[in-house]
N, C-alpha and C. Protein backbone atom coordinates (compact mmCIF):
# COMPACT_ATOMS: atom_id res chain seq x y z
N UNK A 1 0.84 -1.18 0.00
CA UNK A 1 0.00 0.00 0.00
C UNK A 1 0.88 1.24 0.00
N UNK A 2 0.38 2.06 -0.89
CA UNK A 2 1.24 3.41 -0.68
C UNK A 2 0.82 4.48 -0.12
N UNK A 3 1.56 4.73 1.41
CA UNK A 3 1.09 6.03 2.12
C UNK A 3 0.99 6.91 1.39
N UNK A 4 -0.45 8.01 0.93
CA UNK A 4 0.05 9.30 0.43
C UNK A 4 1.18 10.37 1.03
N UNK A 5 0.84 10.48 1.98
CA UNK A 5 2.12 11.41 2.97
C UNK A 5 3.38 11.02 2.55
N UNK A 6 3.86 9.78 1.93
CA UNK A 6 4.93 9.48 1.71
C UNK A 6 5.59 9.74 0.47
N UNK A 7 4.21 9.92 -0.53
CA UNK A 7 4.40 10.32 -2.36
C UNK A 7 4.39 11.41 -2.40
N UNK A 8 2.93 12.96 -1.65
CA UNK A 8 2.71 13.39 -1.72
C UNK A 8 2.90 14.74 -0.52
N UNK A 9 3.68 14.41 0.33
CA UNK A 9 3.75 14.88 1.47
C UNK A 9 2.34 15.36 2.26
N UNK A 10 1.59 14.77 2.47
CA UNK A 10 0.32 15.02 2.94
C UNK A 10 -1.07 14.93 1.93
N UNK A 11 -0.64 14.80 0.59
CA UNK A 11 -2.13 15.49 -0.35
C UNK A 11 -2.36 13.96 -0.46
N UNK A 12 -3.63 14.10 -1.05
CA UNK A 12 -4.72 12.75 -1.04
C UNK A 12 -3.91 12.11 -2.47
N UNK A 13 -3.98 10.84 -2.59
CA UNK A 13 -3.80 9.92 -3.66
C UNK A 13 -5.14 9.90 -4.47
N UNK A 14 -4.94 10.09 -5.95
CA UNK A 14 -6.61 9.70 -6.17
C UNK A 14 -6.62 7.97 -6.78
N UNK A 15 -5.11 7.56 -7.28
CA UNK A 15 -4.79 6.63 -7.89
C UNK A 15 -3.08 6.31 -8.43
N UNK A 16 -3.23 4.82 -8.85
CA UNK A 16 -2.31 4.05 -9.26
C UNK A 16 -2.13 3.63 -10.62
N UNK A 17 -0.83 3.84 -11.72
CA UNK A 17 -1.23 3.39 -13.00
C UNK A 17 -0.13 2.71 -13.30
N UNK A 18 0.05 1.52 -13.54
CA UNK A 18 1.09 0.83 -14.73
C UNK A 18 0.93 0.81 -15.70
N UNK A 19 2.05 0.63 -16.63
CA UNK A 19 1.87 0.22 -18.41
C UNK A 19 1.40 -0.47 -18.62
N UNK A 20 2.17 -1.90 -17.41
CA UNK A 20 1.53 -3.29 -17.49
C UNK A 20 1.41 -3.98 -16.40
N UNK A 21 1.22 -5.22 -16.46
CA UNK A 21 1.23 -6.14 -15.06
C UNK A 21 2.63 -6.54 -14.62
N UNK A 22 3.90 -6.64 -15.79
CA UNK A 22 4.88 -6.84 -15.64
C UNK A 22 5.94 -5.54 -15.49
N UNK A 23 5.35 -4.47 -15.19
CA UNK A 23 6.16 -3.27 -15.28
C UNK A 23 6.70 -2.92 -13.84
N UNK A 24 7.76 -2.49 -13.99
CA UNK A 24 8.35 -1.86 -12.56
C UNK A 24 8.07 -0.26 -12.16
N UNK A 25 7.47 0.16 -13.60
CA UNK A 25 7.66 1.63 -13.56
C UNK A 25 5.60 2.18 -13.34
N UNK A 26 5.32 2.61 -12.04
CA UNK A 26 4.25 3.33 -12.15
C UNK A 26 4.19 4.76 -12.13
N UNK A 27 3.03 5.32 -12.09
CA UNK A 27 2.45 6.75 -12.04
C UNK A 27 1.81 6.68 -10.81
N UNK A 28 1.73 7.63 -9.62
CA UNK A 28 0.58 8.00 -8.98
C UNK A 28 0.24 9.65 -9.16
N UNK A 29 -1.11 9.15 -9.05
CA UNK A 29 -1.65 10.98 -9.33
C UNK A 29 -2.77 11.14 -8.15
N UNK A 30 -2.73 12.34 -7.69
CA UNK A 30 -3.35 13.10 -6.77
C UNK A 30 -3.82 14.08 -6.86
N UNK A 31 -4.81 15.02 -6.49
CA UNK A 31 -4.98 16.46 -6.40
C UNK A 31 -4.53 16.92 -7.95
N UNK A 32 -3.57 17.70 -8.01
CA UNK A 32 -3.09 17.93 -8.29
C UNK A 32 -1.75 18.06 -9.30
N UNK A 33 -1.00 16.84 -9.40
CA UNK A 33 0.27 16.40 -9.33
C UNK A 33 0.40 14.97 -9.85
N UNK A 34 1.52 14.77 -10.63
CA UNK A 34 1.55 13.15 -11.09
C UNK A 34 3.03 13.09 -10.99
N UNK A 35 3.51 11.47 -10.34
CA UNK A 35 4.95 11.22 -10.40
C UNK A 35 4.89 10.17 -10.77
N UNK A 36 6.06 9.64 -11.52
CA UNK A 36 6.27 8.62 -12.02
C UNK A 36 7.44 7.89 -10.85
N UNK A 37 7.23 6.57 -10.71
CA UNK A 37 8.33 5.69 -9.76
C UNK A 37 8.74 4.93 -10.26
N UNK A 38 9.58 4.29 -10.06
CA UNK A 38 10.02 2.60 -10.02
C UNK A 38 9.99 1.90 -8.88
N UNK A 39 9.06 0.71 -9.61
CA UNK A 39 8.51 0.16 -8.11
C UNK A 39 9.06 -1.00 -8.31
N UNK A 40 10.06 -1.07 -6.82
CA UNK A 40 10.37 -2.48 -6.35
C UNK A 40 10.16 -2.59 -4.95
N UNK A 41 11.28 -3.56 -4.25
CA UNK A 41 10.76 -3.38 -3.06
C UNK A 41 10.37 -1.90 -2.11
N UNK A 42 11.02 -1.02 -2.87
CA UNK A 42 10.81 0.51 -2.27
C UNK A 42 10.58 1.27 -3.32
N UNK A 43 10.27 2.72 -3.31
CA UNK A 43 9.65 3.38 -4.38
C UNK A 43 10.59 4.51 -4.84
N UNK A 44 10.98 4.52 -6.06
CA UNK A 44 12.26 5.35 -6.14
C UNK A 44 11.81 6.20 -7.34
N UNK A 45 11.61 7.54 -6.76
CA UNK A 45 10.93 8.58 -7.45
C UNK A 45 12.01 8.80 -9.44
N UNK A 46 11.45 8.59 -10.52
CA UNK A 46 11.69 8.81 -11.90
C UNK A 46 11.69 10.05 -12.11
N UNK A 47 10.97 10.57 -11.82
CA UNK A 47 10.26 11.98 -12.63
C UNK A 47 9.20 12.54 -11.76
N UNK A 48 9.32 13.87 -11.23
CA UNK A 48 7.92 14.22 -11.15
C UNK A 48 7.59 15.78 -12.15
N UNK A 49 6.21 15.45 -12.38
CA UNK A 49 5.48 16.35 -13.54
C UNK A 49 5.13 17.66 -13.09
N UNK A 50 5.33 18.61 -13.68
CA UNK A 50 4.92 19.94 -13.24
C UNK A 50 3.46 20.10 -12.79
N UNK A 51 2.84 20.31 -11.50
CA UNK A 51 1.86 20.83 -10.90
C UNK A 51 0.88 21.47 -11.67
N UNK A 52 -0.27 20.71 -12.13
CA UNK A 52 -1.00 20.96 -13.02
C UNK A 52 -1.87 22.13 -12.04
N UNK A 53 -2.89 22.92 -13.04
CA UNK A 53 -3.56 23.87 -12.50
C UNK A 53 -5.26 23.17 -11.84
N UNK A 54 -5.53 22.16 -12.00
CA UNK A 54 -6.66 21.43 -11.35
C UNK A 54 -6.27 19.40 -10.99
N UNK A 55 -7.20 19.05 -10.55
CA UNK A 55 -6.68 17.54 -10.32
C UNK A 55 -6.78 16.60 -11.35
N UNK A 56 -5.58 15.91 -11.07
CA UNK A 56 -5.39 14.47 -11.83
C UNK A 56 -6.27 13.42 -11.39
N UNK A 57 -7.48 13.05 -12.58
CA UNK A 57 -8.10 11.79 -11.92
C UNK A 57 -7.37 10.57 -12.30
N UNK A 58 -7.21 10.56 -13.63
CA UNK A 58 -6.74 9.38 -14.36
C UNK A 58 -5.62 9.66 -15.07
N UNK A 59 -5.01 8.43 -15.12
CA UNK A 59 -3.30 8.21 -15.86
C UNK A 59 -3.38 7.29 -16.47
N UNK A 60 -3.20 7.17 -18.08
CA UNK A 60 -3.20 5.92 -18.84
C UNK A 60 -1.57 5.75 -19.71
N UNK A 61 -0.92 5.05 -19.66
CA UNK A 61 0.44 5.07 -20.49
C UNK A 61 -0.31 4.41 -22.07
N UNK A 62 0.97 4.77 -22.60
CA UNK A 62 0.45 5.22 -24.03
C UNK A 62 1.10 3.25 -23.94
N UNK A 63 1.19 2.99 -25.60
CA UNK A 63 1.94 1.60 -26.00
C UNK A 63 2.69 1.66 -26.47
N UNK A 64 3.93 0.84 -26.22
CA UNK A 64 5.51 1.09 -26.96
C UNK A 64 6.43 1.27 -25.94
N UNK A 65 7.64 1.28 -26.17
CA UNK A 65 8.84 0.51 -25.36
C UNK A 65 8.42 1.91 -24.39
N UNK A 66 8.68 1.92 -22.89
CA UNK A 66 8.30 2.89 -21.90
C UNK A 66 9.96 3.01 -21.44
N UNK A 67 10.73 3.87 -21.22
CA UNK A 67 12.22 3.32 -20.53
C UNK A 67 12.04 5.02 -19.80
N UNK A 68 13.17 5.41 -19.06
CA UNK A 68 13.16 6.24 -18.01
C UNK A 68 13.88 7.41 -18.68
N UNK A 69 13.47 8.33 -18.42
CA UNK A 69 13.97 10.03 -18.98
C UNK A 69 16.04 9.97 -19.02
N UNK A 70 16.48 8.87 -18.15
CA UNK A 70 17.85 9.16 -18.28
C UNK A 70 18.09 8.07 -19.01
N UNK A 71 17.45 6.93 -19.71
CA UNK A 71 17.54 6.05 -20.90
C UNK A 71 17.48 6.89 -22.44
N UNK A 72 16.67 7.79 -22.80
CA UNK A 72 15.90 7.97 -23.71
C UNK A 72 16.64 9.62 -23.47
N UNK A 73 16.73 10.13 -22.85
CA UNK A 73 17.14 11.82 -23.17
C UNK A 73 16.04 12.28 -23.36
N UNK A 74 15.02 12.18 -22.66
CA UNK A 74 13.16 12.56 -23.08
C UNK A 74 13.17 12.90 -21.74
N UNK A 75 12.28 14.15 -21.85
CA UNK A 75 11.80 15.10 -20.09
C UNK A 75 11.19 14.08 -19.70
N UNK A 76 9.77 14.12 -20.69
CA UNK A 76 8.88 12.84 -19.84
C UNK A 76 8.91 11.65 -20.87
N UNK A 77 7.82 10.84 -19.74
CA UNK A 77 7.45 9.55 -20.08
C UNK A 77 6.62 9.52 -20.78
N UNK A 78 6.32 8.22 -21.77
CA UNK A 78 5.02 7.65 -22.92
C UNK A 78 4.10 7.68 -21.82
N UNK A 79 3.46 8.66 -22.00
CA UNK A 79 1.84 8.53 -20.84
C UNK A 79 1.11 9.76 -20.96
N UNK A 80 -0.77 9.74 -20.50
CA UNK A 80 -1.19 10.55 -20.98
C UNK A 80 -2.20 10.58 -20.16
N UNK A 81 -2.42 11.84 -19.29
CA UNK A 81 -3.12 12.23 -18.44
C UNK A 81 -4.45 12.17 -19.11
N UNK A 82 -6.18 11.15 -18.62
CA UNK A 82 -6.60 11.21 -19.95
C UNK A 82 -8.26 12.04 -19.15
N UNK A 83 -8.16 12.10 -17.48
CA UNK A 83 -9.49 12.57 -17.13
C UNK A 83 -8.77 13.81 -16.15
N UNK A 84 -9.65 14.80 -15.95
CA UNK A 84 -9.47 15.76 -15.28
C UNK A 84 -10.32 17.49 -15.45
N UNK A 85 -10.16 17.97 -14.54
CA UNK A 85 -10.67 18.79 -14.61
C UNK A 85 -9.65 20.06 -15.18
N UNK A 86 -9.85 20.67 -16.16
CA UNK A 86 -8.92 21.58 -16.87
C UNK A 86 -9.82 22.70 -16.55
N UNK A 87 -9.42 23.85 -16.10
CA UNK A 87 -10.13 25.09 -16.20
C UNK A 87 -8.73 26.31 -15.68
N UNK A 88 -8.12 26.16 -16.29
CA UNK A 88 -6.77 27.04 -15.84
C UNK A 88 -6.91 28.53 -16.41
């Protein structure tokens, strides 16, 4: 289980996303905010995304090889914020 206080320093979790069932690499999104991890036995922060102006409900990764911003020379990750409230 992942404490929010521990991803988020206090803000609510709204959810959890993998690519796949076999992936090490998730997303959690909250409020606000989406980070990407690598999940093994502990959670070792990838990337986190600039502080959107309303909340993240949903996180879907796109399809195709997914590898980490210091593999690829890419800011972000294959993924695509796909529900939320936009009113910025």
């Amino acid at each position: 289980m992942v404490n929010s206080f521990d991803v988020f320093h206090g803000i609510r979790v709204h959810g959890i996303s993998s690519s796949n069932i076999h992936s090490s690499k998730i997303a959690i999104f909250g409020v606000k905010r989406v980070k990407i991890y690598s999940f093994r036995p502990g959670l070792t922060l990838l990337q986190s995304l600039p502080k959107f102006c309303s909340w993240v409900l949903d996180v879907c990764f796109l399809k195709g090889h997914w590898s980490s911003s210091q593999e690829t020379g890419s800011k972000f990750p294959s993924f695509s914020i796909i529900k939320g409230y936009w009113s910025c």
